[in-house]
C-alpha atoms as a PDB file:
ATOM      1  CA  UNK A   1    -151.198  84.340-223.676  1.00  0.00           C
ATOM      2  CA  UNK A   2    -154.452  83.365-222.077  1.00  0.00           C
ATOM      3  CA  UNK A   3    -156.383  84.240-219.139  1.00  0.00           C
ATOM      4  CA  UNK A   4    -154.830  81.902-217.230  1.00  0.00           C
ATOM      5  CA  UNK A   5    -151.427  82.608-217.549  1.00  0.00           C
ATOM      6  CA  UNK A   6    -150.064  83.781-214.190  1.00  0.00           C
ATOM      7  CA  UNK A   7    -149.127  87.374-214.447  1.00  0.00           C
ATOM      8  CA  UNK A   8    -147.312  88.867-211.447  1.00  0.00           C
ATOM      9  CA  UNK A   9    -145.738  92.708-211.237  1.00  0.00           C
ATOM     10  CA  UNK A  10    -143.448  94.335-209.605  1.00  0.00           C
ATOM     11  CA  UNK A  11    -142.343  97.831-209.161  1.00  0.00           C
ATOM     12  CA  UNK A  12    -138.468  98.411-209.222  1.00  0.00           C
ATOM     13  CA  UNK A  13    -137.767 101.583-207.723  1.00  0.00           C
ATOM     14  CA  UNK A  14    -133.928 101.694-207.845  1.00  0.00           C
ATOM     15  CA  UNK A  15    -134.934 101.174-211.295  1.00  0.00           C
ATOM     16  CA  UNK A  16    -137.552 103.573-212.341  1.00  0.00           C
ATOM     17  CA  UNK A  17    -139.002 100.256-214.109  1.00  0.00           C
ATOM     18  CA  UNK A  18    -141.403  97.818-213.896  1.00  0.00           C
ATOM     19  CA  UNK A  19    -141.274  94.059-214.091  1.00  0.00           C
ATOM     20  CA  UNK A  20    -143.968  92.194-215.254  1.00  0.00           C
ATOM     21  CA  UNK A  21    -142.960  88.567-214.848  1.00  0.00           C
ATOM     22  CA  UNK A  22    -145.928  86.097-217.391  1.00  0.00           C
ATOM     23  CA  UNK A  23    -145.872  82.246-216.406  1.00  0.00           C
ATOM     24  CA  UNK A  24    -144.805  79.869-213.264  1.00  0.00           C
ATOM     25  CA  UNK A  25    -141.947  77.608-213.685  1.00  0.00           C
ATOM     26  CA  UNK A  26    -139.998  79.355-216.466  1.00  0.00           C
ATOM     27  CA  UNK A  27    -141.647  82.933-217.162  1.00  0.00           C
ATOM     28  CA  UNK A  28    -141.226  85.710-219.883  1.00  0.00           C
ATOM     29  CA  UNK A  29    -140.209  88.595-218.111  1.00  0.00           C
ATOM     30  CA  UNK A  30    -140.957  92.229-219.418  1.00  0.00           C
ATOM     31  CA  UNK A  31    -138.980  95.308-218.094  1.00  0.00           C
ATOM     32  CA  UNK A  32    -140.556  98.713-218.963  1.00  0.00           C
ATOM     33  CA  UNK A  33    -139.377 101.814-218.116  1.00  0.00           C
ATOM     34  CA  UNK A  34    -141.640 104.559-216.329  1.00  0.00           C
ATOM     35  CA  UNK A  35    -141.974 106.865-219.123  1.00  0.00           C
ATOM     36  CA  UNK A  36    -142.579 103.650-221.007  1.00  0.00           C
ATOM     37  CA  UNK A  37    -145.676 102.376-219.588  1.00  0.00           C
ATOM     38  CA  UNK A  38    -148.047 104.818-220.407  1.00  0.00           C
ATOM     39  CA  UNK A  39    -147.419 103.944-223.808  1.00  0.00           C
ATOM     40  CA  UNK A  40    -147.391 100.193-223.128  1.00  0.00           C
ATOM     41  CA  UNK A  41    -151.123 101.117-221.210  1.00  0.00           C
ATOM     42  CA  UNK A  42    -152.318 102.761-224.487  1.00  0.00           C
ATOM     43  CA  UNK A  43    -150.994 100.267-227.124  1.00  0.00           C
ATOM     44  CA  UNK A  44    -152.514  97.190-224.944  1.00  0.00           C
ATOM     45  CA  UNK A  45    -155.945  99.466-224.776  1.00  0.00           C
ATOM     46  CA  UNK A  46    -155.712  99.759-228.385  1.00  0.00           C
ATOM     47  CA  UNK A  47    -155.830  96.362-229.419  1.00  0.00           C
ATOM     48  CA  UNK A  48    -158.367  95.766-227.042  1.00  0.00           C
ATOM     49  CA  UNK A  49    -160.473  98.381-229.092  1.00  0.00           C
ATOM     50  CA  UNK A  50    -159.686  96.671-232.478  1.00  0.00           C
ATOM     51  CA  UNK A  51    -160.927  93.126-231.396  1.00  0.00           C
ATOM     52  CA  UNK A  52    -163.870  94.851-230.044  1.00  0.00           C
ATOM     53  CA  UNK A  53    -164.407  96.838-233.354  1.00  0.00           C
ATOM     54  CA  UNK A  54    -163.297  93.456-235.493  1.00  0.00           C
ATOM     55  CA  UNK A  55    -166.041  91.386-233.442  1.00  0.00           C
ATOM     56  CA  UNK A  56    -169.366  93.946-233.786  1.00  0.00           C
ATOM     57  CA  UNK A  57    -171.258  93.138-237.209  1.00  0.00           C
ATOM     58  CA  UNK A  58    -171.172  95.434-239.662  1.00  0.00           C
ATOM     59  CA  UNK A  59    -174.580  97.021-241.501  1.00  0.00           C
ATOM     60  CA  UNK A  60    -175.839  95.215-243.757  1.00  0.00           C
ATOM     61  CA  UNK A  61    -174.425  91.946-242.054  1.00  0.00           C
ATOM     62  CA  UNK A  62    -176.940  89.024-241.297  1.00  0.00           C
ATOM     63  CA  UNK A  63    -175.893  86.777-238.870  1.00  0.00           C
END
């Protein structure tokens, strides 16, 4: 996935789920349910944190 990748969501009511669709012509399409996406939030925020953490130089590092 890259920041260019068309993402597109939609909420499905008559569902209680959301569909994220990722791409144009043929796209992935994710289904999460509501009591899922909380979870979905906090996993996608904690990767974020882990590149963030894997990318700072450590003491004692010399760049």
């Amino acid at each position: 996935m890259t920041a260019d990748l068309p993402i597109r969501v939609k909420a499905l009511p008559f569902a209680d789920r959301v569909e994220i669709r990722l791409g144009k012509a043929f796209p992935a399409v994710l289904l999460v349910d509501r009591d899922a996406l909380s979870r979905l939030g906090a996993a996608i925020s904690e990767g974020a944190a882990e590149l963030g953490a894997a990318n700072k130089p450590r003491a004692g590092d010399v760049s």
